[in-house]
C-alpha atoms as a PDB file:
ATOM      1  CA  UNK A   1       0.000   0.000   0.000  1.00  0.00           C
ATOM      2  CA  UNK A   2       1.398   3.241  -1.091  1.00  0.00           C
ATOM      3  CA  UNK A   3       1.399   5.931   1.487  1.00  0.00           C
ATOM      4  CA  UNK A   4       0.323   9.806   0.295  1.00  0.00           C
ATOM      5  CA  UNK A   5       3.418  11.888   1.483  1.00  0.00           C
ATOM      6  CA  UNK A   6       2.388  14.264   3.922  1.00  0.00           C
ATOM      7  CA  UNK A   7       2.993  17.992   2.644  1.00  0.00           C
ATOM      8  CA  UNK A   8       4.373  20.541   4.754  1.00  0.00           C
ATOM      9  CA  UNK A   9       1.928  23.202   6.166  1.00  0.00           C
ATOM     10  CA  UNK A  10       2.696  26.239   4.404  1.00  0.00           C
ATOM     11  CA  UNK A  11       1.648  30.130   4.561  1.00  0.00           C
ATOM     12  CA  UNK A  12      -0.982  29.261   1.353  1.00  0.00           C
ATOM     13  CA  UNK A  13      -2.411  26.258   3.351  1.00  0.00           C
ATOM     14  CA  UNK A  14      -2.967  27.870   6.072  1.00  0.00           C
ATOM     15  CA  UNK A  15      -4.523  30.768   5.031  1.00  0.00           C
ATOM     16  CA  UNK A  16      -6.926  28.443   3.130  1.00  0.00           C
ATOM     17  CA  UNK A  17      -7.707  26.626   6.248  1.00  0.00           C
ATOM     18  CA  UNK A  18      -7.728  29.468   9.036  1.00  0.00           C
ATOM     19  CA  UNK A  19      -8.795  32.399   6.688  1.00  0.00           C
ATOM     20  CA  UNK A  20      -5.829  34.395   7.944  1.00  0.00           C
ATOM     21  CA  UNK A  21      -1.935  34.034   8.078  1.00  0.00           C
ATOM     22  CA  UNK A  22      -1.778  35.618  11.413  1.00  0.00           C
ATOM     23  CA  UNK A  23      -0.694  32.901  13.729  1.00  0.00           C
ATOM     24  CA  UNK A  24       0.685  31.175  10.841  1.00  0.00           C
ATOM     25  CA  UNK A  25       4.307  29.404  12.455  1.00  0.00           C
ATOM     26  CA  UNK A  26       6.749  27.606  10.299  1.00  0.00           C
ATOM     27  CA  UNK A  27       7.215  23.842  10.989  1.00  0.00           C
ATOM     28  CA  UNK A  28      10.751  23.873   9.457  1.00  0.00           C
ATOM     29  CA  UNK A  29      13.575  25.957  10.274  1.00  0.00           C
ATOM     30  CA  UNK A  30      15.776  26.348   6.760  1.00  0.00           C
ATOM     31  CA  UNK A  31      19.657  25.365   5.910  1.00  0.00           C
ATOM     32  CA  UNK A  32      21.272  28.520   5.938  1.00  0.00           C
ATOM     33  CA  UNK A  33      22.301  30.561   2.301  1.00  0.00           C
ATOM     34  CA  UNK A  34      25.434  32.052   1.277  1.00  0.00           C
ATOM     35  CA  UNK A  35      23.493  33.692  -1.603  1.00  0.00           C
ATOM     36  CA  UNK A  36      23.718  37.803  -1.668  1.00  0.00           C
ATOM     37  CA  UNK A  37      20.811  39.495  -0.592  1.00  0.00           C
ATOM     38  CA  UNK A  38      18.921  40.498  -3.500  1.00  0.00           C
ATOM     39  CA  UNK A  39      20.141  38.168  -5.989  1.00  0.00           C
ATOM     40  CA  UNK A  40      18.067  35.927  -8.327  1.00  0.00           C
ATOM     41  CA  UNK A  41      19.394  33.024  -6.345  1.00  0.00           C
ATOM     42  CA  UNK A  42      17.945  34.155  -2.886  1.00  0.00           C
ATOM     43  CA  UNK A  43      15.031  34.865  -4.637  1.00  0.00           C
ATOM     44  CA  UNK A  44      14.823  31.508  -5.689  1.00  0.00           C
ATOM     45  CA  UNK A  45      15.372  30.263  -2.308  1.00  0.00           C
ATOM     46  CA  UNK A  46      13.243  32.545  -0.450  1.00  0.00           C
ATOM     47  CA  UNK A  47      10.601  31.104  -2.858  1.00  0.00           C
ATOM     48  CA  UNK A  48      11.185  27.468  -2.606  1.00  0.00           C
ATOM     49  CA  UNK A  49      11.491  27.817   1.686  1.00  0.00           C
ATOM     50  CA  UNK A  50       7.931  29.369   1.478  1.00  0.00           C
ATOM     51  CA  UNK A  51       5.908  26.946  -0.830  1.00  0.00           C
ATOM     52  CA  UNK A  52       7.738  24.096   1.322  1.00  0.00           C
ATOM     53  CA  UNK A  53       6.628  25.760   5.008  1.00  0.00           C
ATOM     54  CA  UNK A  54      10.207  26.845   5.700  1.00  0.00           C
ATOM     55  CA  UNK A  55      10.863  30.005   7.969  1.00  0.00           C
ATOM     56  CA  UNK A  56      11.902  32.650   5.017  1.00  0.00           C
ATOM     57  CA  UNK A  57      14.854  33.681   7.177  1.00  0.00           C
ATOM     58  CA  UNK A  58      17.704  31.879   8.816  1.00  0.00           C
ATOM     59  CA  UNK A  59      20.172  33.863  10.832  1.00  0.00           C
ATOM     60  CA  UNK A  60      22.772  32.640   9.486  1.00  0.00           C
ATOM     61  CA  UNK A  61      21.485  33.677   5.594  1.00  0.00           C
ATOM     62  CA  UNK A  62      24.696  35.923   4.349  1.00  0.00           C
ATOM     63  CA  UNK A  63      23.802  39.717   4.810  1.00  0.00           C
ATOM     64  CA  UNK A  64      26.091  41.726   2.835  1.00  0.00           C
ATOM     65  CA  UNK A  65      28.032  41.765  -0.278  1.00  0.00           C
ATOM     66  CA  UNK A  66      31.292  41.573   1.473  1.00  0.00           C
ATOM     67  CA  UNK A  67      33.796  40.101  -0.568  1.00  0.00           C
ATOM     68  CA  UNK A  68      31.889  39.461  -3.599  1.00  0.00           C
ATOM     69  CA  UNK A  69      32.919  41.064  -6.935  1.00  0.00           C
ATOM     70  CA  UNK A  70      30.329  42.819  -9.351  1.00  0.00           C
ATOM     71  CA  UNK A  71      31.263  43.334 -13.023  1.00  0.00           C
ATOM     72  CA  UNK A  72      31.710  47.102 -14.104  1.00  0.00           C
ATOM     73  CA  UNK A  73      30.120  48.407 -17.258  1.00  0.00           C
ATOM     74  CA  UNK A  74      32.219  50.961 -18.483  1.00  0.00           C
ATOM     75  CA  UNK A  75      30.526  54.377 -19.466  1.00  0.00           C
ATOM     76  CA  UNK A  76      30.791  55.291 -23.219  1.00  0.00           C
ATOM     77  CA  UNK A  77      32.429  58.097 -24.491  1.00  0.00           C
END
């Protein structure tokens, strides 16, 4: 017999159940990110951690750009 996987309560469910997302608490507390704030790729993951019932926020999530190197467009003349 094949078991349904139980999905994670997320912010959508709950809102469908309960009307409201007031009291709404995460179940699962997320792997941290090295991702900049910002970037596509915390997008991404801020996404993914809030269809799945994931806190949106770890405290160890990187919060600043230090060290990272952005490409330079140079101006036309």
């Amino acid at each position: 017999m094949i078991q349904k996987r139980e999905e994670h309560l997320n912010i959508f469910r709950h809102i469908k159940e309960h009307g409201t997302g007031d009291e709404f608490s995460p179940e699962v507390q997320p792997n941290p990110t090295n991702a900049p704030p910002g970037s596509n790729r915390k997008i991404e993951i801020l996404i993914k951690r809030l269809e799945s019932g994931e806190d949106l926020w770890n405290a160890a999530d990187r919060d600043d750009f230090e060290g990272l190197i952005a490409p330079i467009k140079p101006r036309k003349r």
